[in-house]
Protein backbone atom coordinates (compact mmCIF):
# COMPACT_ATOMS: atom_id res chain seq x y z
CA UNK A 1 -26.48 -17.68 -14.09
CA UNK A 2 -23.02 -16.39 -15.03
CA UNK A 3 -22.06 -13.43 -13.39
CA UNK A 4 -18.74 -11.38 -14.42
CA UNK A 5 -17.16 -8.45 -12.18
CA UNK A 6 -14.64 -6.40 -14.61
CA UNK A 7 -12.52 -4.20 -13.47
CA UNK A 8 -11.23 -1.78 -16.06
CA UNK A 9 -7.63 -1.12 -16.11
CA UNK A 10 -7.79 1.21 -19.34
CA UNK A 11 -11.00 1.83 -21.00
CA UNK A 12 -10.05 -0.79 -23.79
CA UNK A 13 -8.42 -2.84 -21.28
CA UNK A 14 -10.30 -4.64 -18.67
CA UNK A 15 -9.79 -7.97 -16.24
CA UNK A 16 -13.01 -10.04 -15.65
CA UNK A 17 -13.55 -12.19 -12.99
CA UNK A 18 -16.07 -14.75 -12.78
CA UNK A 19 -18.38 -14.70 -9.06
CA UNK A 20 -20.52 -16.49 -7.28
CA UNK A 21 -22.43 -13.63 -5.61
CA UNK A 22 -22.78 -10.09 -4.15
CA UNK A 23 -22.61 -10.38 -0.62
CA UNK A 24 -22.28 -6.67 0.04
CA UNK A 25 -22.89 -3.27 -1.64
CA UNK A 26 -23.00 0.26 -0.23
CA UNK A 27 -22.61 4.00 -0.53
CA UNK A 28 -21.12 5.57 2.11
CA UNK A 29 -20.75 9.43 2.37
CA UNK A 30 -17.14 9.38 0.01
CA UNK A 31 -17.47 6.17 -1.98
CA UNK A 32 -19.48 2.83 -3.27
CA UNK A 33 -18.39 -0.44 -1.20
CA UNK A 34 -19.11 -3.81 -2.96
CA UNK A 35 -17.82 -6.83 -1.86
CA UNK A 36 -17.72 -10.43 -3.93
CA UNK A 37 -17.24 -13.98 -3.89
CA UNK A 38 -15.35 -15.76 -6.71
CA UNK A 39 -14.02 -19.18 -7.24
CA UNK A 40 -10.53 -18.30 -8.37
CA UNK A 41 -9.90 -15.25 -6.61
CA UNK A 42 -12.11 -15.50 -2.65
CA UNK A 43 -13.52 -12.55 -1.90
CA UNK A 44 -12.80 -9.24 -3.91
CA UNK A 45 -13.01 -5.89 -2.39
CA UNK A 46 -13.72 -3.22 -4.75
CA UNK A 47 -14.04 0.82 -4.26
CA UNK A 48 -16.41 2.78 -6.91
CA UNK A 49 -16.28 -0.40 -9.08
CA UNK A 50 -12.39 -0.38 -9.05
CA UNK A 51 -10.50 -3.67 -7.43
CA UNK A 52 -8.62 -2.93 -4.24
CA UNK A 53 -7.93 -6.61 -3.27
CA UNK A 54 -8.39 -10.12 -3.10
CA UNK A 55 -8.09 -12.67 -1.00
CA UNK A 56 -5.37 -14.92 -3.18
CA UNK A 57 -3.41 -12.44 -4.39
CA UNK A 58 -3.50 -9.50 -1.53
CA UNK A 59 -0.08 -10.95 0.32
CA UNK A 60 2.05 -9.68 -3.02
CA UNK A 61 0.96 -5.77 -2.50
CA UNK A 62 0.80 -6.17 1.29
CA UNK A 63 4.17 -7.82 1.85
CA UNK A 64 6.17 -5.69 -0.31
CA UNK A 65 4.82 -2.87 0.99
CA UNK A 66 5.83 -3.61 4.84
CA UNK A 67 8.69 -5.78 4.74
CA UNK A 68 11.01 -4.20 2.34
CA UNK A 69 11.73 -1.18 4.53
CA UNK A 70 11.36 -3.47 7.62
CA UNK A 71 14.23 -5.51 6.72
CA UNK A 72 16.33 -2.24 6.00
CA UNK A 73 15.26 -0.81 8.93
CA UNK A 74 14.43 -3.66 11.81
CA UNK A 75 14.58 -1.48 14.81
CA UNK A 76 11.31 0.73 13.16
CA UNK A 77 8.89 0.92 16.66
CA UNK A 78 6.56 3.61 15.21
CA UNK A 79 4.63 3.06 12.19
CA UNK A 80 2.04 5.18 10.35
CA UNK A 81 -0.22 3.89 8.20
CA UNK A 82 -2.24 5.77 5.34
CA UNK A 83 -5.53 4.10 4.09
CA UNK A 84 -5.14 0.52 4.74
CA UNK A 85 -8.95 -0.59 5.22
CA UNK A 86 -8.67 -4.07 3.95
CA UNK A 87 -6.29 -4.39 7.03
CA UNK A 88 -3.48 -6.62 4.56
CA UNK A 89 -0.39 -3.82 5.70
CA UNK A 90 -1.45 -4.56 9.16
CA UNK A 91 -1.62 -8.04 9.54
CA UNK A 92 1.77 -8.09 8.21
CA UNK A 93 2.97 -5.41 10.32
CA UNK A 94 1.60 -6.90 13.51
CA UNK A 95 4.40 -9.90 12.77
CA UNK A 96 6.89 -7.96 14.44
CA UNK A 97 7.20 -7.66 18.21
CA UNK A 98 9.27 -4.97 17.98
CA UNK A 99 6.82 -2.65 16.34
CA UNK A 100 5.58 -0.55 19.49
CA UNK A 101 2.80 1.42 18.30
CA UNK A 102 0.85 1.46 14.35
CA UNK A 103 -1.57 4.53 13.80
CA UNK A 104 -3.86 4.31 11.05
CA UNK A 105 -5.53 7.33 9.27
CA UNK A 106 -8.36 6.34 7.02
CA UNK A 107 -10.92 8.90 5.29
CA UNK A 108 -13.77 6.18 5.60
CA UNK A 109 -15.38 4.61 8.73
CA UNK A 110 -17.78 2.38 7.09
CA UNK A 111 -15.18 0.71 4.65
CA UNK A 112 -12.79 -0.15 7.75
CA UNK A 113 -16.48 -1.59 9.17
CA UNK A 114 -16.82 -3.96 6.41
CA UNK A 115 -13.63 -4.84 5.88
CA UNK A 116 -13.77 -6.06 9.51
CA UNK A 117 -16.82 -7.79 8.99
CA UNK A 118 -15.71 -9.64 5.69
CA UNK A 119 -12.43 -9.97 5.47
CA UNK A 120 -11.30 -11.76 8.85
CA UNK A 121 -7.73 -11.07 9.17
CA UNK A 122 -8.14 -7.56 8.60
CA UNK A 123 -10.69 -7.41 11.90
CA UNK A 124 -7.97 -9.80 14.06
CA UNK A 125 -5.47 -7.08 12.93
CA UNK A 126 -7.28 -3.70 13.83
CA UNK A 127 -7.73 -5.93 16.99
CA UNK A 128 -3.81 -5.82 17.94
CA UNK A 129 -3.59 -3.41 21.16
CA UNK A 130 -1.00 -1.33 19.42
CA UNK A 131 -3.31 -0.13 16.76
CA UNK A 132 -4.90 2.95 16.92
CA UNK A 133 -7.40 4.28 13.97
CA UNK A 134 -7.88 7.96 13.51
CA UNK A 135 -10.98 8.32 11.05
CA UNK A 136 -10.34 11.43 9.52
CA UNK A 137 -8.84 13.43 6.87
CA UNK A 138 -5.02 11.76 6.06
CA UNK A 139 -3.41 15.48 4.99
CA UNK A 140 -5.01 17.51 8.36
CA UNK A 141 -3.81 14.59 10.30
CA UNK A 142 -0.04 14.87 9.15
CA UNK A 143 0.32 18.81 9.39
CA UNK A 144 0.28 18.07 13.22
CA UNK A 145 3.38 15.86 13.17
CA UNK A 146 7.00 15.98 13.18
CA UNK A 147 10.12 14.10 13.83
CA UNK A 148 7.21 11.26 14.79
CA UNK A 149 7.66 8.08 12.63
CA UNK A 150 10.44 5.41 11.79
CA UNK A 151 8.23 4.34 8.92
CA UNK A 152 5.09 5.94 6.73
CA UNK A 153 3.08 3.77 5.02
CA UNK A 154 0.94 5.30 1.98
CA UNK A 155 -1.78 3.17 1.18
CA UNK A 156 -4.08 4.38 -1.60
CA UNK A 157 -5.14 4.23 -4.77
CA UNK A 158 -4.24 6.40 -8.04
CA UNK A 159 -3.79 10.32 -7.39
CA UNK A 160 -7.31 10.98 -8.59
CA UNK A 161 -10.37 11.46 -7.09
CA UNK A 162 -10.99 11.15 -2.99
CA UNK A 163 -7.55 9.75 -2.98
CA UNK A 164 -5.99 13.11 -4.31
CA UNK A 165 -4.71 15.21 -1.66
CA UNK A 166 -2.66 12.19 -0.92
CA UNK A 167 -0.23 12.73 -3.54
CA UNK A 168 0.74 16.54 -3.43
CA UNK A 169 3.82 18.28 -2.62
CA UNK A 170 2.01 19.60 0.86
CA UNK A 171 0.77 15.68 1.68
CA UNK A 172 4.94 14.00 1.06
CA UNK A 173 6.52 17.51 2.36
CA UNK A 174 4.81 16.30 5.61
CA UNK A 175 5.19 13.18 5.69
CA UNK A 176 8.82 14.27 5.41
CA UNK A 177 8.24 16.17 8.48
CA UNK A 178 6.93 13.31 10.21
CA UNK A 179 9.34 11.06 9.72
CA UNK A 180 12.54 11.13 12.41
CA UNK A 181 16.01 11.70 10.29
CA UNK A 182 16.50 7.45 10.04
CA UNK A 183 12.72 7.21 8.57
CA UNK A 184 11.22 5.40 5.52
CA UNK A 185 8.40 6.92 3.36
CA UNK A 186 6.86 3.72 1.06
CA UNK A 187 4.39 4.83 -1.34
CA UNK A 188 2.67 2.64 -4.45
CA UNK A 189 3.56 4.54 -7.90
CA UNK A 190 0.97 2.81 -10.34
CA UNK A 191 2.70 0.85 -13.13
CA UNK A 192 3.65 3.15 -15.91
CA UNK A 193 2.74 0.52 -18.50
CA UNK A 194 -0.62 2.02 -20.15
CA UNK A 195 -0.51 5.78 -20.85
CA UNK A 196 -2.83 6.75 -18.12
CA UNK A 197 -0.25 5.31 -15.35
CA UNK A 198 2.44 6.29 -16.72
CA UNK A 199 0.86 9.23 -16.44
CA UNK A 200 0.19 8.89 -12.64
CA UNK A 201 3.49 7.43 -12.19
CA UNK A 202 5.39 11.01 -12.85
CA UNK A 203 2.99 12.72 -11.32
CA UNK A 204 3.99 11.14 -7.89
CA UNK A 205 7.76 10.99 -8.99
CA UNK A 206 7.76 14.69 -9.43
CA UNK A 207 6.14 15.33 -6.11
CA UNK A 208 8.22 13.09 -4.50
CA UNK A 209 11.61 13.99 -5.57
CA UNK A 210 10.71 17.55 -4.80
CA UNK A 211 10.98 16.78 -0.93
CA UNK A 212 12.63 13.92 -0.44
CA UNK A 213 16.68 13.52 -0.82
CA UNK A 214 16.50 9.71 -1.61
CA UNK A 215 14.12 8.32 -3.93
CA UNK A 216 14.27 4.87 -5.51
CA UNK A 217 11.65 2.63 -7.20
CA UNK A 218 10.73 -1.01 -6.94
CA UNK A 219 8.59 -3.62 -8.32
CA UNK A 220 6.10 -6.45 -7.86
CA UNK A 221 3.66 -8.69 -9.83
CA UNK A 222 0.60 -8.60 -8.48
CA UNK A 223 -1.78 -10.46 -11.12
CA UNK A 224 -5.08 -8.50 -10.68
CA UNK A 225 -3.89 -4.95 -10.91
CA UNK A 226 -3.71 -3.46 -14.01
CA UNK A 227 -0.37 -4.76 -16.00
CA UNK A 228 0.13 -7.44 -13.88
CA UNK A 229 2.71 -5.59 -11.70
CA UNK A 230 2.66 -2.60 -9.36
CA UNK A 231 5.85 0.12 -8.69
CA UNK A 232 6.38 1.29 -5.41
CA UNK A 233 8.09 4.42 -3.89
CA UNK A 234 11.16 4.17 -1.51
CA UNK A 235 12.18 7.53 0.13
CA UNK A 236 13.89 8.88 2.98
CA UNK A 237 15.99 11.78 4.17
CA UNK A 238 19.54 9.24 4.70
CA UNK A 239 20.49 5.61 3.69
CA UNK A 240 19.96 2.72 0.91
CA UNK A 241 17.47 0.72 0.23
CA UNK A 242 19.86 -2.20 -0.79
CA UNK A 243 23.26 -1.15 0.99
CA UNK A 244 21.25 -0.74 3.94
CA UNK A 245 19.55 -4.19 3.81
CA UNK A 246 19.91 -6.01 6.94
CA UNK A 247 19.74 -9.39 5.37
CA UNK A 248 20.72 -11.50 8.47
CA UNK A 249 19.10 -9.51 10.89
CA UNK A 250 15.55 -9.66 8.68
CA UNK A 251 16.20 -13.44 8.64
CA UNK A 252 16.97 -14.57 11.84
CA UNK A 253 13.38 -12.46 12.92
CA UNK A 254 11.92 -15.67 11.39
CA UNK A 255 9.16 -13.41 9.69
CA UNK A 256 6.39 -15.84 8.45
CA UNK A 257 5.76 -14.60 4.62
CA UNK A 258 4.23 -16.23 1.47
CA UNK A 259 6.04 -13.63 -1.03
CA UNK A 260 8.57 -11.69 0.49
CA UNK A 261 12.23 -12.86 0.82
CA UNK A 262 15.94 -11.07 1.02
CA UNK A 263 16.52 -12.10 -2.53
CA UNK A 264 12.97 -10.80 -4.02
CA UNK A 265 13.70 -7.32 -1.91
CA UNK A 266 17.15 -6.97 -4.30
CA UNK A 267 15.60 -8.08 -7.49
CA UNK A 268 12.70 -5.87 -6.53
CA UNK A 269 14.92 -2.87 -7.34
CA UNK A 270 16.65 -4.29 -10.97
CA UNK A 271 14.12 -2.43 -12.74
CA UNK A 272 13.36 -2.94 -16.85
CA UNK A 273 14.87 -0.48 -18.83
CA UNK A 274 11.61 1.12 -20.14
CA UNK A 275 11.05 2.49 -16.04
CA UNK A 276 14.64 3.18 -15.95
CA UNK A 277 14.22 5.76 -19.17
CA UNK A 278 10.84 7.03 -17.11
CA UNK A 279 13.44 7.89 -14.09
C-alpha cells in the first residue's frame, strides 16, 4: 500500500511525504498527536495534522534557534524555554556546560510524553538534571518573572489557534520583563513568502517592536516547512546580534553542530530584499 502524509502549507500548496506507518495517534485535551515513519524523512511529528519536525531535517530549526544568541552571548547560565516538546532546543542547549539551569513551559503533558517515548534524544534531554518542566499555561507562567533570564526561547507554531496568546503584546512585554538588561528574546517569525505568513510575519513584527528596543530578523532553510525556509526573531533591550558576535569565544567552546557555524550566523542576517521591504 502507498501511504502519503501531506502537510498543507497553503491550501493550494501542500508537501507530501511518503510513510511506512502510523505508529502513534492521539487526542489529548488541547490537540491531535500523530506520529510517522518515513523513508526519506525518519520519524515525523505532527500537531492537528500540521508538521512540527523530523528527524533529518530538525537540527536546521533547532540549531539556529539556540546557538545564534549563544555565540553572542556565551556566558547565558539561565535559559527559558517556550514549547519545545520534541526536545530538539534542548538537546542542543544541554551542549553547553556553562548553561546552569533550562526551564521549560509547555501547555501539553501528553505531547512532551510521546515525544519522550519516540523521539530518543528528546527523552535523554528532558533527562539533563538542569531541566525543569513546568506544564502549564506559557503567558500565566511569565507574569511571575522579572529580571530572571539571560536567554528566552519561543518555541511555537504560527500565532493562531492554542498557540495564540504566545504572540501578543502582554506575552513579549513579559518576556521583556523576564529577561535581565544583557538578555536575548529568539522567536520564529513564519516565512513571509505565501500571503498567509506574510501575514503572520507582521503580526509578530508589530508586537515585537512595540516592546522591545532591538529587533532584527534572520533566516534559515529548513526543507519541510512551508517555503523551504523559516525567519526568526532576534530581540533584546542592549547589543548586536552581529557586532556582538563572539566568534572566537563560540569556537574555541568546540560546540558539536551539523548546521550551525560563525559564518552561517552572519549570512543568517543578509536578508533578500523582498523581507527587507516587509521591515
Amino acid at each position: 500500500m502507498d501511504l502519503w502524509y501531506s502537510d498543507y502549507h497553503v491550501d493550494d500548496v501542500r508537501l507530501s511525504i511518503n510513510v511506512e506507518r502510523e505508529i502513534y495517534s492521539h487526542q489529548t485535551e488541547f490537540q491531535h498527536i500523530a506520529i510517522l515513519d518515513s523513508k526519506e524523512f525518519g520519524r515525523i511529528l505532527t500537531l492537528d495534522g500540521e508538521l512540527i519536525s523530523t528527524e533529518k531535517d530538525e537540527f536546521f530549526y533547532s540549531e539556529m534557534m539556540v546557538h545564534v544568541p549563544m555565540a553572542v552571548r556565551p556566558k547565558i547560565k539561565k535559559v527559558l524555554v517556550i514549547g519545545g516538546c520534541d526536545g530538539g532546543i534542548l538537546k542542543e542547549l544541554c551542549k553547553y556546560p556553562t548553561i546552569e539551569q533550562i526551564d521549560v513551559v509547555e501547555l501539553d503533558a501528553q505531547v512532551v510524553q510521546i515525544c519522550q517515548q519516540f523521539f530518543p534524544p528528546a527523552g535523554q534531554a528532558f533527562q539533563d538534571e538542569r531541566v525543569q518542566l513546568s506544564i502549564q499555561d506559557a503567558l500565566k507562567f511569565m507574569r511571575r518573572k522579572e529580571d530572571e533570564y539571560d536567554l528566552i526561547i519561543v518555541d511555537s507554531a504560527n500565532p493562531f489557534g492554542v498557540n495564540e496568546s504566545l504572540f501578543t503584546r502582554e506575552f513579549y512585554g513579559s518576556c521583556y520583563n523576564a529577561l535581565k538588561p544583557q538578555g536575548v528574546l529568539i522567536s520564529q517569525h513564519a516565512n513571509a513568502f505565501y500571503a498567509e505568513d506574510e501575514e503572520a510575519f507582521n503580526h509578530i513584527r508589530k508586537r515585537l517592536t512595540s516592546v522591545f528596543e532591538n529587533n532584527y530578523v534572520y533566516m534559515a532553510s529548513i526543507p519541510t516547512y512551508a517555503a523551504g525556509y523559516l525567519l526568526f526573531g532576534y530581540s533584546c533591550k542592549s547589543g548586536h546580534p552581529l557586532l556582538d558576535l563572539q566568534k572566537e569565544v563560540w569556537e574555541s567552546l568546540a560546540i558539536p553542530t551539523q548546521f550551525y557555524n560563525v559564518a552561517s550566523h552572519q549570512g543568517a542576517f543578509a536578508l533578500p530584499n523582498y523581507i527587507k521591504e516587509l521591515l
